[in-house]
Protein backbone atom coordinates (compact mmCIF):
# COMPACT_ATOMS: atom_id res chain seq x y z
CA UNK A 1 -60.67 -52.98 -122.43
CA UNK A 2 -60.48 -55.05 -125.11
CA UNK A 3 -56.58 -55.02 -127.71
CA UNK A 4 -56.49 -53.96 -131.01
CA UNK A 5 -55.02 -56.72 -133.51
CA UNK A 6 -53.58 -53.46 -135.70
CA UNK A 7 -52.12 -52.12 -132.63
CA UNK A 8 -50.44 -55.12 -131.39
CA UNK A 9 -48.17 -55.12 -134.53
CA UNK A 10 -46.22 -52.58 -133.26
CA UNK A 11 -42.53 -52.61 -131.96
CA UNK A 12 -42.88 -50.09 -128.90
CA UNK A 13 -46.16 -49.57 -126.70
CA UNK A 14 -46.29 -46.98 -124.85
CA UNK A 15 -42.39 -46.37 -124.66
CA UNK A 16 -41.36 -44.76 -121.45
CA UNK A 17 -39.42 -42.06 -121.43
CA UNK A 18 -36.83 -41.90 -118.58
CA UNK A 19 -37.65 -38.09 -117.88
CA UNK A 20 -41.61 -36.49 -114.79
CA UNK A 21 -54.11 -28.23 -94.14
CA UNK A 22 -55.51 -31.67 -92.90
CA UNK A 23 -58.50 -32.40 -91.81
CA UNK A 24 -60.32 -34.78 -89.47
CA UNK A 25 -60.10 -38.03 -91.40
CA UNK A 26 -61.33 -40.07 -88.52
CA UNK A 27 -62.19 -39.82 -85.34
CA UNK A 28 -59.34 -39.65 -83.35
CA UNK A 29 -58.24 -37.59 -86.28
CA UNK A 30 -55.01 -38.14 -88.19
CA UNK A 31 -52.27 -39.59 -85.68
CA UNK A 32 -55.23 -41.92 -84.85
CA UNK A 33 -55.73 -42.74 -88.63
CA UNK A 34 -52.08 -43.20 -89.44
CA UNK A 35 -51.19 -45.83 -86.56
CA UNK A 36 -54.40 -47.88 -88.47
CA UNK A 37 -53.81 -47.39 -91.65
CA UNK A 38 -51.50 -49.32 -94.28
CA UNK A 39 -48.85 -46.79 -96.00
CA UNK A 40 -50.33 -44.81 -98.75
CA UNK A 41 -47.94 -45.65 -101.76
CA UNK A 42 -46.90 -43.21 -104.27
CA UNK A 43 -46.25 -44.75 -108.09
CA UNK A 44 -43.40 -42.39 -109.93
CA UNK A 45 -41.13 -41.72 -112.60
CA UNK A 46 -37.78 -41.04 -111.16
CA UNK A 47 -36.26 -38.06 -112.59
CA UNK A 48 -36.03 -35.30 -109.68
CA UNK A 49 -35.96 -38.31 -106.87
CA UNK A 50 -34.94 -35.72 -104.26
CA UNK A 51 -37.39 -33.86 -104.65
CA UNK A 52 -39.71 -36.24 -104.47
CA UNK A 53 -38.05 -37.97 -101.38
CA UNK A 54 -37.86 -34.62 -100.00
CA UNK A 55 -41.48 -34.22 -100.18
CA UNK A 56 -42.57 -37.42 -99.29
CA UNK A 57 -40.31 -36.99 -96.10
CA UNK A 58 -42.30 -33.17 -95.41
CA UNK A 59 -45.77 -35.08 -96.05
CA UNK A 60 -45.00 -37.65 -93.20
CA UNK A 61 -43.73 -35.02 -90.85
CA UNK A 62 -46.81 -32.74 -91.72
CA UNK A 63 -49.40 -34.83 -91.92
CA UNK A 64 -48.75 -37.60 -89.63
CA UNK A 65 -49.20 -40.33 -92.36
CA UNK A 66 -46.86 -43.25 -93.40
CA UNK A 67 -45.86 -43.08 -96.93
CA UNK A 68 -44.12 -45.50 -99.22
CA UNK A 69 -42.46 -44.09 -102.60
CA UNK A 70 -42.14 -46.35 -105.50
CA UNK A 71 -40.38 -45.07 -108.18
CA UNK A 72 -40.89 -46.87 -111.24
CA UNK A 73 -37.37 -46.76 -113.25
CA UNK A 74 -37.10 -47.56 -117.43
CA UNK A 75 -40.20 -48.33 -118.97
CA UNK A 76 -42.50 -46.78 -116.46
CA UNK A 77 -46.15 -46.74 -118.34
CA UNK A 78 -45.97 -50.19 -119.17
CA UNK A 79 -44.78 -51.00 -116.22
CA UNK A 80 -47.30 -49.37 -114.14
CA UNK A 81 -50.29 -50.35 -116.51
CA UNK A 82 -49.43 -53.74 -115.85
CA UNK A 83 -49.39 -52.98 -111.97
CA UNK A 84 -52.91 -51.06 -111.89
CA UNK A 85 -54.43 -54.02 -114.56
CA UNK A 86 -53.28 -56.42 -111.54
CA UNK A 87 -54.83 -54.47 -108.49
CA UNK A 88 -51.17 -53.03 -107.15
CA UNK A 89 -52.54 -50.89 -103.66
CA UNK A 90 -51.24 -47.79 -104.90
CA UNK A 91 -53.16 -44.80 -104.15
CA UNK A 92 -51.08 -42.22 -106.02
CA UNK A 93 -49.12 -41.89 -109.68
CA UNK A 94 -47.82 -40.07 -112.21
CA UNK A 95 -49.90 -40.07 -115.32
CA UNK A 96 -49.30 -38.17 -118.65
CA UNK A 97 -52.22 -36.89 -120.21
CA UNK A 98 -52.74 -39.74 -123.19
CA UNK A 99 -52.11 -42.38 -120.90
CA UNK A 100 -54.55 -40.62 -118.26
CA UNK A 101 -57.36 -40.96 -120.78
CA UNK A 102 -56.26 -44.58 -121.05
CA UNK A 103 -56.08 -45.38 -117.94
CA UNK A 104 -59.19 -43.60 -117.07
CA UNK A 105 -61.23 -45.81 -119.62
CA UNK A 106 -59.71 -48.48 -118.18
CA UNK A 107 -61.15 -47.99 -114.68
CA UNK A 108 -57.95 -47.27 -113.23
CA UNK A 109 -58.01 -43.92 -112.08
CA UNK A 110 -60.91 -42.38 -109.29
CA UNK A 111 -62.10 -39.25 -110.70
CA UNK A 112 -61.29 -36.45 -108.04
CA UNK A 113 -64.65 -34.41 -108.76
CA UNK A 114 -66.46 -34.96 -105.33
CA UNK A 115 -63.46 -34.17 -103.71
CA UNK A 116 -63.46 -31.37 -100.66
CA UNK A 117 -62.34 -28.19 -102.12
CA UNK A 118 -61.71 -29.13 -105.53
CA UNK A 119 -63.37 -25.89 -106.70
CA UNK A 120 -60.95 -23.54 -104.97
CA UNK A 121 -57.81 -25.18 -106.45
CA UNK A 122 -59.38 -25.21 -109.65
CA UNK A 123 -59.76 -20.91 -108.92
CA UNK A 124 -55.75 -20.82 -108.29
CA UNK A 125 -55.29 -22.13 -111.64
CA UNK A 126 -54.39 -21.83 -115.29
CA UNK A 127 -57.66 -21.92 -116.85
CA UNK A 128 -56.38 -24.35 -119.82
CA UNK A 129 -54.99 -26.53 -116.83
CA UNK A 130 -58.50 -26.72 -115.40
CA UNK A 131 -60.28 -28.21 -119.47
CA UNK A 132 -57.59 -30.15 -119.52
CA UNK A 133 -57.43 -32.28 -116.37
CA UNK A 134 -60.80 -33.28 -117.16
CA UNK A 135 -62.01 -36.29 -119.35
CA UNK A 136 -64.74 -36.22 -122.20
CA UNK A 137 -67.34 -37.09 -119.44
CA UNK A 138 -66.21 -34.45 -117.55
CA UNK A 139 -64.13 -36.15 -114.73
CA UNK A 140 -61.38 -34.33 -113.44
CA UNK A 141 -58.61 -36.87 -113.51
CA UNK A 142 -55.93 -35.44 -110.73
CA UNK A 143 -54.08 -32.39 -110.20
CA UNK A 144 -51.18 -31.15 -112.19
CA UNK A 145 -47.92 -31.98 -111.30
CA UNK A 146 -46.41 -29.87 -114.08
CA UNK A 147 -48.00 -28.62 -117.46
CA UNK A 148 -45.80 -30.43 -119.98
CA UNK A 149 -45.52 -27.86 -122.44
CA UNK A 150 -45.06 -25.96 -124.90
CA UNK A 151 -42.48 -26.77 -127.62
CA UNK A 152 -40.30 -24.29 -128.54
CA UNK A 153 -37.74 -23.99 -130.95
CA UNK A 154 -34.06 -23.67 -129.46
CA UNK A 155 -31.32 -21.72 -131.18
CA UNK A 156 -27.75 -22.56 -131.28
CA UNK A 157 -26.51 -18.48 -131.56
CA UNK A 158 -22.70 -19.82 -132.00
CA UNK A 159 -23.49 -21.34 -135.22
CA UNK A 160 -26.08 -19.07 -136.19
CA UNK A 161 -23.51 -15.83 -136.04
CA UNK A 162 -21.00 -17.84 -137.98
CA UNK A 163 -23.81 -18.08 -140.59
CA UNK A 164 -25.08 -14.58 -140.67
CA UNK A 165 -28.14 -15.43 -139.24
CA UNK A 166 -27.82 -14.59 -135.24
CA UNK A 167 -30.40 -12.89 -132.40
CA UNK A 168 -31.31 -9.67 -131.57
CA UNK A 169 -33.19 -8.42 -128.71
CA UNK A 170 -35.83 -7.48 -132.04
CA UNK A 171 -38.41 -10.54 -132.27
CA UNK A 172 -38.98 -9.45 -135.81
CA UNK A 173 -35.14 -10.16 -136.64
CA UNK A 174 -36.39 -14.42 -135.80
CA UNK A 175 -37.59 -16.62 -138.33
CA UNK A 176 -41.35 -17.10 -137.93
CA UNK A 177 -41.82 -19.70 -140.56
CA UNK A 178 -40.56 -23.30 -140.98
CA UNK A 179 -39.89 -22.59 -144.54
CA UNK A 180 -37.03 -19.78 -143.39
CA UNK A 181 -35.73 -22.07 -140.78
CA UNK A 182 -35.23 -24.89 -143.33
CA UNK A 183 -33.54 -21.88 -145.94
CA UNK A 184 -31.49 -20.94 -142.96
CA UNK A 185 -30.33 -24.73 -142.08
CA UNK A 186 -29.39 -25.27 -146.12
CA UNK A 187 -27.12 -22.11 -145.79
CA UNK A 188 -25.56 -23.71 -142.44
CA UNK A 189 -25.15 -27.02 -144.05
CA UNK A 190 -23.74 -25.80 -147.22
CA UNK A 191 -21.30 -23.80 -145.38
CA UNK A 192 -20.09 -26.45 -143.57
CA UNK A 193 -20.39 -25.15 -140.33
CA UNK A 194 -22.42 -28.17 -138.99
CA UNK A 195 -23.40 -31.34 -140.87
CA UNK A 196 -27.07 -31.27 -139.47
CA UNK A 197 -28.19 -27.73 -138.54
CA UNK A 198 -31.95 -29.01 -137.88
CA UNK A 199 -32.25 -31.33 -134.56
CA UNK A 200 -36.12 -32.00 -134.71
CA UNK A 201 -37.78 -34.05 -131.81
CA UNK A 202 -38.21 -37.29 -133.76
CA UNK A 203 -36.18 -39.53 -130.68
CA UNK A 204 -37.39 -42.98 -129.91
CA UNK A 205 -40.08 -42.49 -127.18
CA UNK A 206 -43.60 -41.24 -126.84
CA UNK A 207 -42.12 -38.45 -125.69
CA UNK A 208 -40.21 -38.07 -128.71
CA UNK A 209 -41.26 -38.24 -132.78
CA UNK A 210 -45.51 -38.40 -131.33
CA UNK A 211 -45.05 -35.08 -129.17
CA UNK A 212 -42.76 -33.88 -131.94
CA UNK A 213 -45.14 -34.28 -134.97
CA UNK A 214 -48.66 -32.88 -132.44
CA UNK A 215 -46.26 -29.72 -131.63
CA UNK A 216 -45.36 -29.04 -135.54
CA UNK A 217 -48.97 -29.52 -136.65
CA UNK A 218 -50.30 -27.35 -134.09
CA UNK A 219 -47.85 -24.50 -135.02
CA UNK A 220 -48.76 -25.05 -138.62
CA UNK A 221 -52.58 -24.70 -137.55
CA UNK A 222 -53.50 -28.56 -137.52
CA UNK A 223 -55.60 -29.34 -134.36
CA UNK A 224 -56.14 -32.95 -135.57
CA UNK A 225 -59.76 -33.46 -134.18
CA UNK A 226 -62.73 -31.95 -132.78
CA UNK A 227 -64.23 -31.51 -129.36
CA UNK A 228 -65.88 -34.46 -129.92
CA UNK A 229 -62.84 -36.08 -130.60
CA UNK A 230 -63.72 -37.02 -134.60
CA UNK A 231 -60.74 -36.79 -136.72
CA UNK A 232 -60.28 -33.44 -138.94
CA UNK A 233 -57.18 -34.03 -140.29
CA UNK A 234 -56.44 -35.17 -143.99
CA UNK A 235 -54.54 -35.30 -147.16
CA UNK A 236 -55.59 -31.64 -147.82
CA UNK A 237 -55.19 -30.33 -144.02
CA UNK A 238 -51.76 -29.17 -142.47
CA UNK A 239 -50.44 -32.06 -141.26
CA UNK A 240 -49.57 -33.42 -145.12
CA UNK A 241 -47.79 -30.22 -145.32
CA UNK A 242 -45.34 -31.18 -141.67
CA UNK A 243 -44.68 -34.93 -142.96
CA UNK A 244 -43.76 -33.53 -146.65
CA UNK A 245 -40.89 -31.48 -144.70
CA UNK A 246 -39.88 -33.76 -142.54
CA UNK A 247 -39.15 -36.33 -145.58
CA UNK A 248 -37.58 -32.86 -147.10
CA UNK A 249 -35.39 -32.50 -145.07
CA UNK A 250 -34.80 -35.91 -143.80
CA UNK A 251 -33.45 -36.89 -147.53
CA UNK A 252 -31.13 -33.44 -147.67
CA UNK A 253 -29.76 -34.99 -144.37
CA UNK A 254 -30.43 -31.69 -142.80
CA UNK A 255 -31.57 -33.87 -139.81
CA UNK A 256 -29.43 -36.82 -138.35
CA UNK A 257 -30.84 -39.90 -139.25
CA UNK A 258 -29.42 -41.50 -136.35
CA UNK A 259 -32.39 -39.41 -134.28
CA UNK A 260 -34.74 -41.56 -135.00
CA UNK A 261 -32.96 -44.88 -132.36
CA UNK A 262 -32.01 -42.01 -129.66
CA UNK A 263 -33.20 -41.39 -126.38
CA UNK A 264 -34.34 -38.44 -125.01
CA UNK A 265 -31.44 -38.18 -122.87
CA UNK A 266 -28.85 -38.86 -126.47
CA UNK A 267 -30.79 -36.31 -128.51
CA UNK A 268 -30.30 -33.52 -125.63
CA UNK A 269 -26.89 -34.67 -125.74
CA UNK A 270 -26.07 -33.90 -128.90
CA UNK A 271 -27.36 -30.63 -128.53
CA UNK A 272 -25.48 -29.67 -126.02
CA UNK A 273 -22.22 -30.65 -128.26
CA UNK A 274 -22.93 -27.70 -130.27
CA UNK A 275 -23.53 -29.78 -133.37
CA UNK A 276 -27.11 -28.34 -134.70
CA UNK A 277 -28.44 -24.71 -135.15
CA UNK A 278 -31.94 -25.28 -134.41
CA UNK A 279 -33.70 -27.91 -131.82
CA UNK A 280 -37.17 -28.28 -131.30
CA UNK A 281 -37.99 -29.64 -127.07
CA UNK A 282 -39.97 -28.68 -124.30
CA UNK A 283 -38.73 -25.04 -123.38
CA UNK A 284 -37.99 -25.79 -119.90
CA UNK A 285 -34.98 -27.38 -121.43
CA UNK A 286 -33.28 -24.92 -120.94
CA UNK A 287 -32.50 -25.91 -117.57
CA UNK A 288 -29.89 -28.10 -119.00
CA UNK A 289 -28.98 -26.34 -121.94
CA UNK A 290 -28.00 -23.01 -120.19
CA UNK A 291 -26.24 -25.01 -117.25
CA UNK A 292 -22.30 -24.61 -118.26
CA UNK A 293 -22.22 -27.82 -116.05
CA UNK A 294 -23.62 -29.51 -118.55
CA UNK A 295 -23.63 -28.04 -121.82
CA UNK A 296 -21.13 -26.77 -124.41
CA UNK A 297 -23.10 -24.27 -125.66
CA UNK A 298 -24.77 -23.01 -122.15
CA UNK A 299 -23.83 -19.48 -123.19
CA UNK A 300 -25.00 -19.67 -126.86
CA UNK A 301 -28.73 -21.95 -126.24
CA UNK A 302 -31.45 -18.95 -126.94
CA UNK A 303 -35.52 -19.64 -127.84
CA UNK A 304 -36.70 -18.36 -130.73
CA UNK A 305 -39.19 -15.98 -129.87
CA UNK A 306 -42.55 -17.92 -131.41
CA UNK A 307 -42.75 -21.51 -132.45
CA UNK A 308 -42.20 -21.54 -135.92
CA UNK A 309 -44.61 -22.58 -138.80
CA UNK A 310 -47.95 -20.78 -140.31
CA UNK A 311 -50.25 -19.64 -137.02
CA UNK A 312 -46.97 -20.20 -134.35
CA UNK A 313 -49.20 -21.92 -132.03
CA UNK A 314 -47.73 -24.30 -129.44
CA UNK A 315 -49.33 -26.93 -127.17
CA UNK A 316 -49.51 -28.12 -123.90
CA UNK A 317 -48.24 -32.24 -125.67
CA UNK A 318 -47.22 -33.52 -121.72
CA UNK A 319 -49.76 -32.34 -119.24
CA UNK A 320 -49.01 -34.79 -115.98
CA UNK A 321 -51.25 -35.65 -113.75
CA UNK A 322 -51.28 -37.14 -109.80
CA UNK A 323 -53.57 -39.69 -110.63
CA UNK A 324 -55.54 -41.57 -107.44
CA UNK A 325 -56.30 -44.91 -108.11
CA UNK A 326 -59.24 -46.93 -107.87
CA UNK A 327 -58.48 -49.20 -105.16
CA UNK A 328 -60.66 -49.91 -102.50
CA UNK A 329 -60.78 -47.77 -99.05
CA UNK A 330 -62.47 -46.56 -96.21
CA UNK A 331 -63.65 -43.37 -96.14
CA UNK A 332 -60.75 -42.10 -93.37
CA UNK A 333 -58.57 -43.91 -96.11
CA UNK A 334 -59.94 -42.24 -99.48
CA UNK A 335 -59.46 -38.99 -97.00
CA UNK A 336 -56.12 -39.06 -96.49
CA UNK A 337 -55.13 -40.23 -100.27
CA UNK A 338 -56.80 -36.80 -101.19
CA UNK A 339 -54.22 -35.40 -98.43
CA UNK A 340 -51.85 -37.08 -100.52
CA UNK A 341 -53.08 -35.70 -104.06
CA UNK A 342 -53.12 -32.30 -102.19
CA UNK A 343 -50.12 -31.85 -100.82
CA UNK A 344 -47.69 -32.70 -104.52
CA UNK A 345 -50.42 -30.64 -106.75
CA UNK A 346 -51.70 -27.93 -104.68
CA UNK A 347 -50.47 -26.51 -100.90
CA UNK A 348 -48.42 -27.93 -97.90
CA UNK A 349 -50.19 -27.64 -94.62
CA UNK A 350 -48.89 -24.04 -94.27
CA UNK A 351 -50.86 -23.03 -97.32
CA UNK A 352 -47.09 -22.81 -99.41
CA UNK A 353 -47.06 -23.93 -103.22
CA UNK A 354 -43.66 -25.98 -101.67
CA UNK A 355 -43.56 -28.75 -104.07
CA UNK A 356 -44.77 -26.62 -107.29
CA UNK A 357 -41.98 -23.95 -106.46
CA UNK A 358 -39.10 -26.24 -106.28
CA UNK A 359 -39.89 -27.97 -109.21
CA UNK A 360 -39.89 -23.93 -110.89
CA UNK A 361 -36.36 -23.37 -109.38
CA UNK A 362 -35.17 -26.77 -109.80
CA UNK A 363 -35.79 -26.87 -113.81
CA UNK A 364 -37.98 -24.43 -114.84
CA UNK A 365 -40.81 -26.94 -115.17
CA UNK A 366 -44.71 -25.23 -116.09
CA UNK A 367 -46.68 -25.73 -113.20
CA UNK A 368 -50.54 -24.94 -112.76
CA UNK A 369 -50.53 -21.95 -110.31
CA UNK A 370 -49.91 -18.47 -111.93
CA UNK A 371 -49.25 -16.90 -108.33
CA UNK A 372 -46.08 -18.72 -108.15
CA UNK A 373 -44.08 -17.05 -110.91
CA UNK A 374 -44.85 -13.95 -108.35
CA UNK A 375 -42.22 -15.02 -106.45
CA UNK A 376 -39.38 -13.29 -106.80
CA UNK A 377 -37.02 -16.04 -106.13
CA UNK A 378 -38.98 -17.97 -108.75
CA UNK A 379 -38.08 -15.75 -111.16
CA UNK A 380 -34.23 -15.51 -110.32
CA UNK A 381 -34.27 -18.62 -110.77
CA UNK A 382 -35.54 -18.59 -114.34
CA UNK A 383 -33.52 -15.79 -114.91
CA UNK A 384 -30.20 -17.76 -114.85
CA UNK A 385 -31.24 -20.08 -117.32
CA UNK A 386 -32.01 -17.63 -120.43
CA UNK A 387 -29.83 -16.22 -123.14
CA UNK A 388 -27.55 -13.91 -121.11
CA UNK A 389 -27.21 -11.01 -123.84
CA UNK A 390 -31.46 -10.93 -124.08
CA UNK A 391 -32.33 -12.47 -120.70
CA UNK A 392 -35.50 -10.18 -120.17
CA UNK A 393 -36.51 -11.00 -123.99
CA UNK A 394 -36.31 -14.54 -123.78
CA UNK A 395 -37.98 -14.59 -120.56
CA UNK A 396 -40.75 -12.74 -122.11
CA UNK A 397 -40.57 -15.02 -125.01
CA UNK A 398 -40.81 -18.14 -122.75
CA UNK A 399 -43.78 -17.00 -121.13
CA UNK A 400 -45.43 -15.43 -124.23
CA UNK A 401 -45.50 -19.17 -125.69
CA UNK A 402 -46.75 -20.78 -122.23
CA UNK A 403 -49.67 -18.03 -122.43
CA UNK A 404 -51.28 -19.25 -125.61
CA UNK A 405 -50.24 -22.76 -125.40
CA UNK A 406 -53.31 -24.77 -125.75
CA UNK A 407 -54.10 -28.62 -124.81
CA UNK A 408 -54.50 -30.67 -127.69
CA UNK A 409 -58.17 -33.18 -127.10
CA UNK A 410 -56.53 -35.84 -129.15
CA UNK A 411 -54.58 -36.62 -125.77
CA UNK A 412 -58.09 -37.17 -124.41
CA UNK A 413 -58.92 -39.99 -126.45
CA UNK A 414 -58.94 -43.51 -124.62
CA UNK A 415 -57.36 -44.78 -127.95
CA UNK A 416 -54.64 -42.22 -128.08
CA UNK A 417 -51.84 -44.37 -127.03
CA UNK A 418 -52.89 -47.19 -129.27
CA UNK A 419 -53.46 -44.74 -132.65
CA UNK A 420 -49.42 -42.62 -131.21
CA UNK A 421 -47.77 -45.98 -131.53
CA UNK A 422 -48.51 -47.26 -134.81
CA UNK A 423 -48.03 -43.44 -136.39
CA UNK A 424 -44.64 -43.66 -134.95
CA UNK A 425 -43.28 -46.61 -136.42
CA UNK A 426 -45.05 -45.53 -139.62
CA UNK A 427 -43.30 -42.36 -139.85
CA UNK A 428 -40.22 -43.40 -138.97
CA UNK A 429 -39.95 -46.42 -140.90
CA UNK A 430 -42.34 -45.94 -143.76
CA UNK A 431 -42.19 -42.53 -144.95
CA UNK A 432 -38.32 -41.57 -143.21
CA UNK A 433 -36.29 -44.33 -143.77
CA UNK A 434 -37.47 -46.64 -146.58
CA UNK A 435 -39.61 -43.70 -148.08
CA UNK A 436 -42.20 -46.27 -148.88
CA UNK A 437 -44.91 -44.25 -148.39
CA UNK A 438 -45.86 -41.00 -149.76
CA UNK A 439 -46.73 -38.04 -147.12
CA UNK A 440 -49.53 -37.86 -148.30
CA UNK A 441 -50.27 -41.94 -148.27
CA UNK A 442 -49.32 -41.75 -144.54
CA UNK A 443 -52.01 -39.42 -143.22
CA UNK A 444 -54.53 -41.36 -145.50
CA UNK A 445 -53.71 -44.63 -143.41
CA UNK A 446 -53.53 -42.29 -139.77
CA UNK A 447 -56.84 -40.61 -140.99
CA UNK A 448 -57.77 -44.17 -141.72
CA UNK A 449 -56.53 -45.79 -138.25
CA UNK A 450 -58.24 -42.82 -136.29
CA UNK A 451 -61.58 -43.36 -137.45
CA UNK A 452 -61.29 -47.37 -137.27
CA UNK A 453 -60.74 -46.47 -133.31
CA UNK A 454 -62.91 -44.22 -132.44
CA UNK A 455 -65.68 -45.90 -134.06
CA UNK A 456 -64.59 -49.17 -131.64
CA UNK A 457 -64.54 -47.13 -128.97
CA UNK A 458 -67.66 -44.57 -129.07
């Protein structure tokens, strides 16, 4: 794959964020395969180590099969590009949907479509899970190792009763649009109750502004290209209308500037202080925002009941995938990394979802398998982390939103990454900070940058 001179220019590339029944393999089966074999190595982001080391220590006893971990700390998709670009053996990773698609173009990742009983996991699953795992030729790219998704908008409900403007168990009593959420943070801020009622995900990381901006145009009806992946977006299309807000209510300081050099890990700080009303994130958040442990407001963080803005859509921005690599192997070998794939995105060897589940009760993280949330212990433990006074509303709410959420096919673009990074530093300096560009101006030049890439690349 051959680098772009425009997207070289740019400070960050692909920014990490610091988040997430055997068979005969050979003859002699698997004990025989694992005293010839070389450890099957397992690339990772660490957040949730123990569960990983858990599992990985469950898949040797299990399975019979040495396995090395190697968690991949800071910068991780840089890091690991570099190590698959080089020929690292690793036979399984962690891959977020736009870097999939890179990584996939690049030759990098074996597509899992000839794999045995690929069809029957794909029948246990989410049906959106299913189109999205798979590239534009159709390869399915790994299983799920959670769904990444959707945004929601948080509420702060201490702030928003000093305001007037707190829940009821009524969905209809919740703004809908981003207009009344913006009225609603003016009335905060001129109140004085907080100095910057509106914490939008603009933080420093592709996790952070990119995921931010895809989840606001999607809820304003902006799907930004086709299934072919041609750009539809434009000056006249709904995205002008999100970047004309943002600057709104970037220069009325209803957002802290400071936002834009956080981390993931400062901006879900300062929510948990208490100091905003509203707080746009990935609405398993609320894992940490409803843990007293950790939070201030753990008895005031609620979800509004629909993603604000014009059609309330939401989308599925951080799909991750167990990604095998392309590395060469035997056939016994290529075998048992499938044993690998299988056992963190699909079933132990008792036929459990074991690693899906505990990744449910350990923070309420979307997985692929609707027959999990059967579980009643699932649910309990979902049930601790909503609103207390409208637990069964917001539970509905959560699920409502993970329903319709839908996978956006710009993540499925091999030039994704490279067309995310230079919008981000755009955005944030350009049009936020030095206001040197109009809104308008700026989705000329992404409109612009799109087209310039996917005619290199088509």
């Amino acid at each position: 794959m051959t680098q772009d001179p425009f997207s070289m220019t740019r400070r960050r590339f692909v920014a990490a964020s610091a988040l997430m029944g055997g068979s005969a393999l050979a003859a002699g089966g698997l004990p025989g395969l694992a005293r010839a074999m070389d450890p099957l190595r397992f690339a990772f982001w660490p957040w949730g180590s123990e569960i990983v080391e858990g599992n990985a220590k469950a898949f040797r006893e299990e399975m019979g099969l040495p396995l090395e971990l190697a968690p991949i700390p800071g910068d991780y998709a840089a890091v690991l590009e570099t190590k698959l670009a080089g020929g690292a053996p690793l036979d399984m990773f962690y891959a977020q949907r736009g870097q999939a698609s890179r990584w996939h173009a690049a030759g990098w990742i074996r597509p899992i479509n000839d794999m045995p009983g690929l069809d029957e996991i794909k029948d246990q699953m989410f049906p959106g899970i299913v189109a999205d795992a798979r590239a534009m030729n159709g390869d399915y790219l790994g299983l799920t190792y959670y769904n990444g998704g959707p945004m929601c908008m948080f509420r702060n409900e201490e702030v928003l009763d000093k305001a007037g403007f707190g829940g009821t168990g009524n969905p209809d009593d919740y703004p809908k649009t981003w207009d009344e959420v913006a009225d609603q943070a003016r009335a905060i801020k001129k109140k004085g109750i907080v100095e910057h009622p509106m914490l939008i995900n603009m933080y420093n990381a592709w996790t952070g502004l990119p995921w931010g901006l895809i989840s606001q145009g999607f809820s304003e009806g902006e799907t930004f290209v086709d299934a072919d992946l041609k750009a539809t977006f434009g000056p006249d299309t709904p995205l002008a209308k999100v970047l004309a807000d943002w600057k709104q209510w970037w220069d009325e300081e209803l957002v802290p500037h400071a936002v834009l050099s956080w981390s993931s890990t400062e901006a879900s700080s300062s929510w948990m202080k208490g100091l905003h009303a509203f707080h746009t994130n990935m609405d398993y958040n609320s894992f940490n925002y409803n843990d007293p442990e950790k939070s201030r407001i753990a008895a005031y963080n609620c979800q509004n009941p629909v993603m604000p803005g014009t059609t309330n859509d939401t989308v599925l921005v951080g799909h991750a995938l167990l990604a095998m690599s392309t590395r060469e192997r035997s056939d016994a070998e290529l075998e048992a990394a499938w044993e690998l794939v299988k056992f963190y995105g699909y079933k132990n060897k008792a036929g459990e979802f074991a690693v899906h589940k505990k990744w449910v009760e350990k923070a309420n993280l979307p997985v692929p398998f609707p027959a999990i949330y059967d579980d009643p212990e699932v649910k309990a433990a979902i049930m601790k982390w909503m609103y207390e006074p409208y637990a069964e509303e917001s539970y509905g709410w959560l699920f409502a939103g993970r329903r319709r959420a839908m996978a956006p096919n710009m993540l499925k673009a091999p030039w994704y990454q490279e067309w995310d990074a230079a919008m981000h530093d755009m955005i944030a300096d350009e049009l936020l900070q030095s206001g040197s560009m109009t809104p308008k101006e700026v989705v000329v030049a992404l409109r612009e940058n799109w087209d310039r890439l996917y005619d290199k690349y088509m």
